[in-house]
Protein backbone atom coordinates (compact mmCIF):
# COMPACT_ATOMS: atom_id res chain seq x y z
CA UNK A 1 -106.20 35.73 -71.24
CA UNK A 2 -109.68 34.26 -71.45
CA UNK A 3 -109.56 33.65 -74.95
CA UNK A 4 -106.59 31.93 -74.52
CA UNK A 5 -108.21 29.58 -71.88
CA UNK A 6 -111.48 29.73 -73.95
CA UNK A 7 -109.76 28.70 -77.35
CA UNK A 8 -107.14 25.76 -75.11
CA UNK A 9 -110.66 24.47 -73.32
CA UNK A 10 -112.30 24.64 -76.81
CA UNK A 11 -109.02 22.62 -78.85
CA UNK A 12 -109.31 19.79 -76.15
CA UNK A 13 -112.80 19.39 -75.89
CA UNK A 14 -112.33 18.72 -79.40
CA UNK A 15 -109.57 15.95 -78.77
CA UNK A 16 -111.65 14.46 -76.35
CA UNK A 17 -115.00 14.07 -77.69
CA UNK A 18 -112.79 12.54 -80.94
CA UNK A 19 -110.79 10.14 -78.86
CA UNK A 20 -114.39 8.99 -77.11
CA UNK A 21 -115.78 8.36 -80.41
CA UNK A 22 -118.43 11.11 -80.65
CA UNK A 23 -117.32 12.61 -84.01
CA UNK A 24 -119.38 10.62 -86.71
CA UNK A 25 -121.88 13.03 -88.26
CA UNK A 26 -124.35 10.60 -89.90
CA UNK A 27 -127.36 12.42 -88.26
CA UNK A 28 -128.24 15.81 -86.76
CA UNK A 29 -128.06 14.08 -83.20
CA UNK A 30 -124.61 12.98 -83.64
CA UNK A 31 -123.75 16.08 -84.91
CA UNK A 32 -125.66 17.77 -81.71
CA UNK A 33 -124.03 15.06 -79.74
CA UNK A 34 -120.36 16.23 -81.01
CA UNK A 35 -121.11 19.56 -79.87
CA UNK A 36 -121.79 19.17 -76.46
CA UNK A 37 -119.10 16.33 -75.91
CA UNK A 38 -116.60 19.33 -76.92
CA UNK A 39 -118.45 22.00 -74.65
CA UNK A 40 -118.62 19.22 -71.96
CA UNK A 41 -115.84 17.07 -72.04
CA UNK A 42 -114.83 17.13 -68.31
CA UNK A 43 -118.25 14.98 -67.62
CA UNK A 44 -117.20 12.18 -69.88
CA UNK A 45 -114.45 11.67 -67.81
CA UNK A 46 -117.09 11.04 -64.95
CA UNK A 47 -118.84 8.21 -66.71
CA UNK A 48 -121.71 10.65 -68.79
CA UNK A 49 -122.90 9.59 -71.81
CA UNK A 50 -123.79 12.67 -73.82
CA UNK A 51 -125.04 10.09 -77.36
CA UNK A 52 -128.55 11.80 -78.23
């Protein structure tokens, strides 16, 4: 069961870090920047900007 929640939390991280426009992968930071929008996509719904 919590890979199942792991893998969902995981797919829409993913979807929303995409749909916020943080998948470009011109330099490491963006790249770094893609990451932790998809590990931390519930705070970009609060207003955070996680662009390094």
């Amino acid at each position: 069961m919590r890979s199942i929640f792991s893998l969902v939390y995981v797919v829409v991280g993913f979807f929303v870090a995409s749909g916020n426009n943080y998948a470009h992968f011109d330099t490491l930071s963006a790249a770094l920047s893609f990451a932790a929008a998809i590990l931390l996509w519930p705070l970009i719904f609060f207003g955070v900007d996680l662009h390094f």
